[in-house]
Protein backbone atom coordinates (compact mmCIF):
# COMPACT_ATOMS: atom_id res chain seq x y z
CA UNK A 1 74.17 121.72 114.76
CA UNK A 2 77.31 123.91 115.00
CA UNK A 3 79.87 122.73 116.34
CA UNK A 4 83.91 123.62 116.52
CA UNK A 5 86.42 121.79 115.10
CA UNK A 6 87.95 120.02 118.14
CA UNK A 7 84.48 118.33 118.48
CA UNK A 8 84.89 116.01 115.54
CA UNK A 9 87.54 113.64 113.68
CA UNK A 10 88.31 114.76 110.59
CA UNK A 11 89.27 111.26 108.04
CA UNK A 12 89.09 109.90 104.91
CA UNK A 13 86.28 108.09 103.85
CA UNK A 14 85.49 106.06 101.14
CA UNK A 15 82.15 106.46 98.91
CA UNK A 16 81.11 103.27 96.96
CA UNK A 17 78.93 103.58 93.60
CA UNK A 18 78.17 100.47 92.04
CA UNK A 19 81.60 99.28 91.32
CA UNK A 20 83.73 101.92 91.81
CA UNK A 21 84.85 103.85 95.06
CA UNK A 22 86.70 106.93 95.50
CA UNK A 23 88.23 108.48 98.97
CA UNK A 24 86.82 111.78 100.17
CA UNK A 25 87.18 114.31 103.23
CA UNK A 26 84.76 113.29 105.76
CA UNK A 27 84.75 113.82 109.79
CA UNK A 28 83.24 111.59 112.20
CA UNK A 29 81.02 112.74 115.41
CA UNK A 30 79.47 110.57 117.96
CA UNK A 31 79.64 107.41 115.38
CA UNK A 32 78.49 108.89 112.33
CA UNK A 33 80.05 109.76 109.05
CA UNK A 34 79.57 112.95 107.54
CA UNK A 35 80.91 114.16 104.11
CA UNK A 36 82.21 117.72 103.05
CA UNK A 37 79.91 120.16 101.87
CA UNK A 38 79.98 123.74 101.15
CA UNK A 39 82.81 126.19 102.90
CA UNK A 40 81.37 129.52 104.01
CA UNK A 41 83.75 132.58 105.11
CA UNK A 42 83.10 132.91 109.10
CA UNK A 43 81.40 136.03 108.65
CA UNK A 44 78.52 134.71 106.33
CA UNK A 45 78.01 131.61 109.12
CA UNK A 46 73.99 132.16 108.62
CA UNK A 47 74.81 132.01 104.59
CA UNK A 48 75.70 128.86 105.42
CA UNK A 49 72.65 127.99 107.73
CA UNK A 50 70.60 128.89 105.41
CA UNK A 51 72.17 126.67 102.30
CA UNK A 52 72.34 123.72 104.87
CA UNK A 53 68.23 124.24 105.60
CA UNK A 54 67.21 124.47 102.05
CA UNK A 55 69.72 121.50 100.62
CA UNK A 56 69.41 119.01 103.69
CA UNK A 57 67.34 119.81 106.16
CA UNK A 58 63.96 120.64 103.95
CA UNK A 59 63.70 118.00 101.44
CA UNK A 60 62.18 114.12 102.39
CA UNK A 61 63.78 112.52 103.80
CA UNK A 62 66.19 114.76 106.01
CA UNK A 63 69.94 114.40 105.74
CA UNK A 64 71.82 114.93 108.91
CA UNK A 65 74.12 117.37 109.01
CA UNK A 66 76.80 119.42 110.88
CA UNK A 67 78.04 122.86 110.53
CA UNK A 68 81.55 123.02 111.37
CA UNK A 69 83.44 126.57 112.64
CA UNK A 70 87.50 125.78 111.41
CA UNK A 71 89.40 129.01 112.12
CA UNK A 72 87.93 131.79 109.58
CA UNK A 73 85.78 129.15 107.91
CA UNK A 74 82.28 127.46 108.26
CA UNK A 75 81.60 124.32 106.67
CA UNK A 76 78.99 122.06 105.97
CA UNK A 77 79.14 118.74 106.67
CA UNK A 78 76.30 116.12 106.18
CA UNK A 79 75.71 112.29 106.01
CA UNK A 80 76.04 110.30 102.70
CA UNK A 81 74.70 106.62 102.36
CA UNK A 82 76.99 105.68 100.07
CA UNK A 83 79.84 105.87 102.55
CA UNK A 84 81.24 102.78 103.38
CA UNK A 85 83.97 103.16 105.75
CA UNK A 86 86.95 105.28 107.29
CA UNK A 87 89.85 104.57 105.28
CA UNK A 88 92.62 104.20 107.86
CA UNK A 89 95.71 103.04 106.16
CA UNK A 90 97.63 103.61 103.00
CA UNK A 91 96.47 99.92 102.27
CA UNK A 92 93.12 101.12 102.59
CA UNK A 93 93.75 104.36 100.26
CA UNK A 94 95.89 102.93 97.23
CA UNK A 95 92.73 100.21 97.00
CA UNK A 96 90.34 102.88 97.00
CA UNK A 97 92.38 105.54 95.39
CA UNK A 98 93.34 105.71 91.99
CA UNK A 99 97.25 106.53 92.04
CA UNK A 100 96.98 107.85 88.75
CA UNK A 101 94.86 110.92 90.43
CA UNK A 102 96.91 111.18 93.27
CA UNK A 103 100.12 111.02 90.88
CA UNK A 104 97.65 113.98 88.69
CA UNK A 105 97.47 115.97 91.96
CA UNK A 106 100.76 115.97 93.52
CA UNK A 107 101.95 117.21 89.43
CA UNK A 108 99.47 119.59 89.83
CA UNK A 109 99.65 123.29 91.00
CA UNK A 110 98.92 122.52 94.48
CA UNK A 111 100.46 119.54 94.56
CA UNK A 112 104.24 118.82 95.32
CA UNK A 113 107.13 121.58 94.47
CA UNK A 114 108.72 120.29 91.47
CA UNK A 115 111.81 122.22 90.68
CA UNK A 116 114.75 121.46 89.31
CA UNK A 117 117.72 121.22 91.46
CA UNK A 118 121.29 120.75 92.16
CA UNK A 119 123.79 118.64 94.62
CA UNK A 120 126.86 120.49 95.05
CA UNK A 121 129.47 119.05 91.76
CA UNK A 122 126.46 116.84 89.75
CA UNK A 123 124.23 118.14 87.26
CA UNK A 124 120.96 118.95 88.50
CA UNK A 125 118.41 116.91 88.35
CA UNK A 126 115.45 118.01 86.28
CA UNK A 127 111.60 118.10 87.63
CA UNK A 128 111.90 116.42 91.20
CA UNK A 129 110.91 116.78 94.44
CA UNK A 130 112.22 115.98 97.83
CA UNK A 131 111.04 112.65 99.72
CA UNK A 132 110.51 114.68 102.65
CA UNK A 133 108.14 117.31 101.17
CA UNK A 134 106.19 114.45 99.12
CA UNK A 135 105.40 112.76 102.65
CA UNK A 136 104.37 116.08 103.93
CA UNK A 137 102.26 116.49 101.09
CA UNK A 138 100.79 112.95 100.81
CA UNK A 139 99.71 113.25 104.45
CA UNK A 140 97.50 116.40 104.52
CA UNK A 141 96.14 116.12 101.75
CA UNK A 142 95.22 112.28 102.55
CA UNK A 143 95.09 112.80 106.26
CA UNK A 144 97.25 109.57 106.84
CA UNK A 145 100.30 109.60 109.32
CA UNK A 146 103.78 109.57 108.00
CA UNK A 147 104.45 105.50 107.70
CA UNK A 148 101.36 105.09 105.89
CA UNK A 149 102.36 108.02 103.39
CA UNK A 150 105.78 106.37 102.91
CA UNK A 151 103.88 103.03 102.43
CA UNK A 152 102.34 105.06 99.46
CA UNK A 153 105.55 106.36 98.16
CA UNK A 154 107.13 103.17 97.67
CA UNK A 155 103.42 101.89 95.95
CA UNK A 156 104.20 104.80 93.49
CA UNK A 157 107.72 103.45 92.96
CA UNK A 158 106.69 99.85 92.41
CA UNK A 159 103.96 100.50 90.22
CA UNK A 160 106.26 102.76 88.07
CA UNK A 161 104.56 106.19 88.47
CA UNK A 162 107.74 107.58 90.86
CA UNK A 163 111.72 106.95 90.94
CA UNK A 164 114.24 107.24 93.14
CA UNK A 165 117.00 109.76 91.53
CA UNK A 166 119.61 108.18 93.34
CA UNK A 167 118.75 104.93 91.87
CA UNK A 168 117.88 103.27 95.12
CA UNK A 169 114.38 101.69 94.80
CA UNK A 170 112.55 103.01 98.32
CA UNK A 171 110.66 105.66 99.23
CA UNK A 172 111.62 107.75 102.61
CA UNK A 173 110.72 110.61 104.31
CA UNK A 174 114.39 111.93 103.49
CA UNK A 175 116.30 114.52 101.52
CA UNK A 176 116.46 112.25 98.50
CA UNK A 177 115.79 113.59 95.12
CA UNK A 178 112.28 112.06 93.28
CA UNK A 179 110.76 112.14 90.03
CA UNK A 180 107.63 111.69 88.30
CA UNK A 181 108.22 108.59 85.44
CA UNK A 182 106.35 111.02 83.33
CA UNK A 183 108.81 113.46 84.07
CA UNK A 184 111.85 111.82 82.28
């Protein structure tokens, strides 16, 4: 089925093996829970078709799936049994998400700009980021809203993965200086 992308919800979900669980990209159409698949370039849309036939559609049993039209992209989409549920609030994410991966991620090169930087007569601080770019960063590439991504910030800082350069112990969506404890 194609569809466009203002016909379904796009969330995180979380897939359980045995006893461990991890969140991934999913949307949500008409009650069901799809996972991500494959991303095609728009112009190779029956590329895509095709893959979606031969890895879900053919075998025994049949998968469901979706084929999804996002801008310039195609993407397949297609139902996973071991999803368990939409994961909804940070609460939901930090017990389902490791924060060591998340910390791994927003280090990484697509993660949060880490720079160093100054405030007009201090020294600059060394390898930080601001509070306000690490909750725009926490919620696209969780797809929580912005309370729930602060909720995660100040996880980080209690668990001892994040601190506060200005030595107060929250998290905000602010102009405030942060810093990886690895970071040091």
């Amino acid at each position: 089925m194609l569809l466009k992308s203002q016909d379904v919800s796009y969330c995180q979900l979380v897939r359980q093996f045995g006893n461990t669980s991890e969140i991934v990209s999913g949307v949500s159409y008409q009650g069901n829970l799809f996972v991500r698949g494959n991303s095609f370039p728009k112009q190779q849309r029956q590329v895509a078709i095709t893959e979606m036939r031969r890895n879900f559609l053919d075998p025994e049993p049949v998968i469901a799936c979706l084929l999804v039209e996002n801008g310039d992209t195609v993407t397949i989409w297609y139902e996973d049994r071991y999803i368990t549920k939409i994961a909804t609030a940070a609460a939901d994410i930090v017990k389902h998400f490791s924060l060591a991966q998340l910390v791994e991620e927003m280090r990484s090169k697509s993660g949060v700009k880490i720079e160093d930087r100054a405030q007009s007569f201090r020294f600059p601080y060394r390898r930080c980021f601001i509070g306000r770019e690490g909750v725009d960063w926490i919620t696209k590439r969780l797809l929580i809203d912005r309370p729930d991504a602060v909720a995660l910030g100040v996880k980080l800082i209690d668990e001892n993965w994040l601190k506060n350069l200005s030595n107060k112990q929250s998290f905000g969506d602010n102009e405030l200086f942060y810093q990886f404890c690895m970071d040091k």
